[in-house]
Protein backbone atom coordinates (compact mmCIF):
# COMPACT_ATOMS: atom_id res chain seq x y z
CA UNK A 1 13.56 -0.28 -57.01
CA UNK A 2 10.29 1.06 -58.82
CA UNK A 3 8.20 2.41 -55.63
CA UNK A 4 5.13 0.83 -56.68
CA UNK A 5 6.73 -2.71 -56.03
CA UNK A 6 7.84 -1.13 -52.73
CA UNK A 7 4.49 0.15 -51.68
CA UNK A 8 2.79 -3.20 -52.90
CA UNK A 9 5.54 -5.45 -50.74
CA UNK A 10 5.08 -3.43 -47.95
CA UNK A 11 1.29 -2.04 -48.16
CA UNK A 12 0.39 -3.81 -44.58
CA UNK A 13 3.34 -1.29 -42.89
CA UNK A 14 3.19 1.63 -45.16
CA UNK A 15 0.57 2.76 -42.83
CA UNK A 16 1.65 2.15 -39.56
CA UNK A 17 3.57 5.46 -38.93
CA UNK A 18 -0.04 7.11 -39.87
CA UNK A 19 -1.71 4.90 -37.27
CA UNK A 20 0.98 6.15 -34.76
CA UNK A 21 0.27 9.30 -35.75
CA UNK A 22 -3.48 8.94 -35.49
CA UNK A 23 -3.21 7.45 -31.86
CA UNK A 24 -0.64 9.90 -30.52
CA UNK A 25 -2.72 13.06 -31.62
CA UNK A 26 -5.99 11.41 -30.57
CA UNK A 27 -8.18 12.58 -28.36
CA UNK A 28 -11.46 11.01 -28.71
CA UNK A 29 -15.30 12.76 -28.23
CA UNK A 30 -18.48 10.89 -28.89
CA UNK A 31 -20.22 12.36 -31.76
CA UNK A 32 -16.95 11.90 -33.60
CA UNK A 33 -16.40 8.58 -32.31
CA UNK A 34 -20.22 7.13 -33.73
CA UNK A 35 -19.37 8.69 -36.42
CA UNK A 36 -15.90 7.14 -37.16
CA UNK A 37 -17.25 3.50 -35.85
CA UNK A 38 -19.86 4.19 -38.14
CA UNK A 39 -17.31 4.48 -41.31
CA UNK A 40 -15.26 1.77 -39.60
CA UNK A 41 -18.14 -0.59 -39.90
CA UNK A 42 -18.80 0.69 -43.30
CA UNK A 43 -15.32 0.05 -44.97
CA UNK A 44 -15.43 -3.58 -43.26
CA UNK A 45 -18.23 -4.38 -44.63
CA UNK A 46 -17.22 -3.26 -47.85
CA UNK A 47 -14.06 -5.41 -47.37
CA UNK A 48 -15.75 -8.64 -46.03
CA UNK A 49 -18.17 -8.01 -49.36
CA UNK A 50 -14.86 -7.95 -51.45
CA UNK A 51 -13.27 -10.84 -49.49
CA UNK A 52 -16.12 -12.53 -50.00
CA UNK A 53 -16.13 -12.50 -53.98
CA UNK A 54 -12.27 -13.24 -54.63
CA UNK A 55 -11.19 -14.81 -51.59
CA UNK A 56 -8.21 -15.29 -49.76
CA UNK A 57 -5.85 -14.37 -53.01
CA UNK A 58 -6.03 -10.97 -51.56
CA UNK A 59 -3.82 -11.55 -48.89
CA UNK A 60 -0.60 -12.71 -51.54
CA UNK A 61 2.68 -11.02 -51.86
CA UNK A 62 2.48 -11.43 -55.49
CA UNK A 63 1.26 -8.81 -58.46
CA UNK A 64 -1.56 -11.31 -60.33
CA UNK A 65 -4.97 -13.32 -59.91
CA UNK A 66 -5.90 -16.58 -60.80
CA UNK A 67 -9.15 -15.56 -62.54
CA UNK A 68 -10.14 -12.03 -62.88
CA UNK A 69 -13.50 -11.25 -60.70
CA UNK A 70 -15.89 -9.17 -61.85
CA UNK A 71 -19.02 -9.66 -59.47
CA UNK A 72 -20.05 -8.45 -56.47
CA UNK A 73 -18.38 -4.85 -55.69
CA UNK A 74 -15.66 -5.62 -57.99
CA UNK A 75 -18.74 -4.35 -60.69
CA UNK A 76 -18.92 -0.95 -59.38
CA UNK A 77 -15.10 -0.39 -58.47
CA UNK A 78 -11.77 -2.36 -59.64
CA UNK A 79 -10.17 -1.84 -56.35
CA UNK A 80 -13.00 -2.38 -53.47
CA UNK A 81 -10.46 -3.38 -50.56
CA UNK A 82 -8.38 -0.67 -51.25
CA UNK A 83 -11.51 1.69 -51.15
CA UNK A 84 -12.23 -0.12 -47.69
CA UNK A 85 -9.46 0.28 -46.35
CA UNK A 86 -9.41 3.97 -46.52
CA UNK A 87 -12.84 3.93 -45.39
CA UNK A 88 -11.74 1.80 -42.27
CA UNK A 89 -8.82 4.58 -41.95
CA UNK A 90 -10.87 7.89 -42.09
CA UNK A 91 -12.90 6.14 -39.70
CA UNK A 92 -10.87 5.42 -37.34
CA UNK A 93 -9.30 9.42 -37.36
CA UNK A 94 -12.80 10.14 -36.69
CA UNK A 95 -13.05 7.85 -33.76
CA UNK A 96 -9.32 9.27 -32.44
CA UNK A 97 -11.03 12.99 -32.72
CA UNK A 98 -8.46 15.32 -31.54
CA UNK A 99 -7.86 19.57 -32.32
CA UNK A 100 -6.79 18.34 -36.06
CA UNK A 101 -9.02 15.84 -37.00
CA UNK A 102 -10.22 17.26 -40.28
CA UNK A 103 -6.37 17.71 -41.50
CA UNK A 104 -5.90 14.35 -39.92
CA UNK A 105 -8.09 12.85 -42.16
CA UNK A 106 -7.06 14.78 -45.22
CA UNK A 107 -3.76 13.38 -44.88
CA UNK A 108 -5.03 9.86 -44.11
CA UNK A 109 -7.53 10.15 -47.64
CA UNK A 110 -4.42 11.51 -50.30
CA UNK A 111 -1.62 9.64 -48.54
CA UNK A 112 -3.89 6.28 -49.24
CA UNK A 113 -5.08 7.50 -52.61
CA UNK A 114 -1.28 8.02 -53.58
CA UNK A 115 -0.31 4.58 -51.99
CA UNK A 116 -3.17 2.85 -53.21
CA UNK A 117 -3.25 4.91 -56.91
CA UNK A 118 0.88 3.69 -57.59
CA UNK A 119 -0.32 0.05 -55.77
CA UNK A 120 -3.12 -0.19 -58.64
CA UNK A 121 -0.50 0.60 -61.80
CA UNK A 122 1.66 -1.96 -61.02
CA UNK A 123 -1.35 -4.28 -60.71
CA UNK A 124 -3.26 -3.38 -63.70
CA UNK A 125 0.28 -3.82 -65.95
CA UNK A 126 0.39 -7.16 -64.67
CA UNK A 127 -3.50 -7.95 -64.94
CA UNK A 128 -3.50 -6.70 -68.25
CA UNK A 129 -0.93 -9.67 -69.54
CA UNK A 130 -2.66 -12.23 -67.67
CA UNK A 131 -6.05 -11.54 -68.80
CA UNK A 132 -5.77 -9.01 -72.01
CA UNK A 133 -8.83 -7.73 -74.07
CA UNK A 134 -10.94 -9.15 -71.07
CA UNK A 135 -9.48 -6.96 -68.62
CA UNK A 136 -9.13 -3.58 -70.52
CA UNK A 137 -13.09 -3.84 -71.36
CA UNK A 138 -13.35 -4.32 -67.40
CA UNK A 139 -10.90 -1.56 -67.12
CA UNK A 140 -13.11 0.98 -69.23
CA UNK A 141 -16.27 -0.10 -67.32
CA UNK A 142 -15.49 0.13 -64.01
CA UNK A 143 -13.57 2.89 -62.30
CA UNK A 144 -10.11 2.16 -60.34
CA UNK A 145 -10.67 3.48 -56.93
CA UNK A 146 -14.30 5.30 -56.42
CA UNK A 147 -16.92 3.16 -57.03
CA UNK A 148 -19.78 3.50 -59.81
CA UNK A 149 -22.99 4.09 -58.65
CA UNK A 150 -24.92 1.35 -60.90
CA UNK A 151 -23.65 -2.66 -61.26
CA UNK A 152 -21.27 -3.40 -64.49
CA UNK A 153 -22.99 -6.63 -66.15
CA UNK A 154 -19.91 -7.07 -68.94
CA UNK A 155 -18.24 -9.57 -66.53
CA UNK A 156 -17.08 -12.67 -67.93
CA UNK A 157 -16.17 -14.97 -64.81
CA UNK A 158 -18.81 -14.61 -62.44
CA UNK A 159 -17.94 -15.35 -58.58
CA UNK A 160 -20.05 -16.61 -56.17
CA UNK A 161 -18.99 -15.40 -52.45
CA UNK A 162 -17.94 -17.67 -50.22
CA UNK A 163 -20.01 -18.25 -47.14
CA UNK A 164 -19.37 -15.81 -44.10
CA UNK A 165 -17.32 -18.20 -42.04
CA UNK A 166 -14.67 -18.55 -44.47
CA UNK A 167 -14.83 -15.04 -45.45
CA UNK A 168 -14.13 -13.70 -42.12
CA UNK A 169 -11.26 -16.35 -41.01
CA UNK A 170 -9.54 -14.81 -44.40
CA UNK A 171 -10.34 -11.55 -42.88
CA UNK A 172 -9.17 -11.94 -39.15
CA UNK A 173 -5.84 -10.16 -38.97
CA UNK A 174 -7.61 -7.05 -40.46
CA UNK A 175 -10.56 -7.27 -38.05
CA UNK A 176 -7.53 -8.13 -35.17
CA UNK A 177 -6.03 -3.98 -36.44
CA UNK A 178 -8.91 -2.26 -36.22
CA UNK A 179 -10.01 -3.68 -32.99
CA UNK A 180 -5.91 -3.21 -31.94
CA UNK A 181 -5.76 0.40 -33.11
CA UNK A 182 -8.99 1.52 -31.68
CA UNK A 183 -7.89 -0.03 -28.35
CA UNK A 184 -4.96 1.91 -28.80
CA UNK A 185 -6.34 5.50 -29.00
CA UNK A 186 -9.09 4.51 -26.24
CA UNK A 187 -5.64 3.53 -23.95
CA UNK A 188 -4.16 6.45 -24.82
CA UNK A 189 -7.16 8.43 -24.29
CA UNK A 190 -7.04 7.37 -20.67
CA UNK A 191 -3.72 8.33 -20.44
């Protein structure tokens, strides 16, 4: 089995033994845990900004799109839940704190760049069949992972986001972990 389909079919448990590992070495101070909420709130809103543009085809099991979108912060970065996510995660090491938070979070930023980095391959093969010339120009304009800091206009299909009720039932179970894990290292904390 190509790893890439195995990280993509399993890319909501991949990172469960990191959370485990983030909540059993946790031990949580205030400046780091404003800061970390801080990121938290940052990569969510990133997400619900994503969600927002292409919907609830995020959540699928399967490689593909309907429609390729291009607007919002899919201009400045191909991948902008992925990017989220690892915001929400180096957050949330913050807010555990702990003697080894700094290596901590450098394992939490290049084990989700790997994940996320072998994810995106498998994606862009198949988004390059579905959508062809269309996608490689989107390809060369915007960067996979780390966003750009200016807008690309090249888009073809422009998306209007949905309206913020919708937008955050499609984005309940991920609000549901955060708030779950954070509970967790603030139990554990009192332990």
């Amino acid at each position: 089995m190509d790893i890439r389909n195995f990280l993509f079919s399993n890319r909501s448990y991949t990172p469960i033994p990191i959370a485990l590992s983030i909540i059993y070495f946790s031990n949580p101070s205030i400046p780091y845990f404003v800061y970390g909420m801080t990121l938290v709130l940052i990569g969510e809103l990133i997400r619900i900004n994503a969600v927002s543009y292409a919907g609830g085809i995020t959540r699928t099991m399967n490689v593909g799109a309907p429609s390729l979108c291009t607007s919002g912060l899919y201009s400045r970065t191909r991948n902008p839940l992925y990017l989220g996510n690892m915001v929400i995660y180096l957050g949330i090491v913050l807010i555990a704190g702990g003697e080894n938070v700094f290596l901590m979070g450098t394992v939490v930023f290049f084990y989700f760049t790997f994940q996320y980095i072998m994810i995106i391959s498998l994606e862009e093969e198949t988004l390059k069949k579905l959508f062809g010339d269309e996608y490689i120009s989107y390809m060369n304009n915007v960067p996979r992972l780390f966003p750009r800091i200016t807008p690309w206009v090249g888009g073809i299909n422009v998306h209007k986001p949905s309206n913020l009720y919708k937008t955050l039932k499609t984005e309940k179970r991920t609000l549901q972990n955060i708030l779950f894990i954070i509970g967790l290292v603030v139990i554990r904390s009192q332990l």
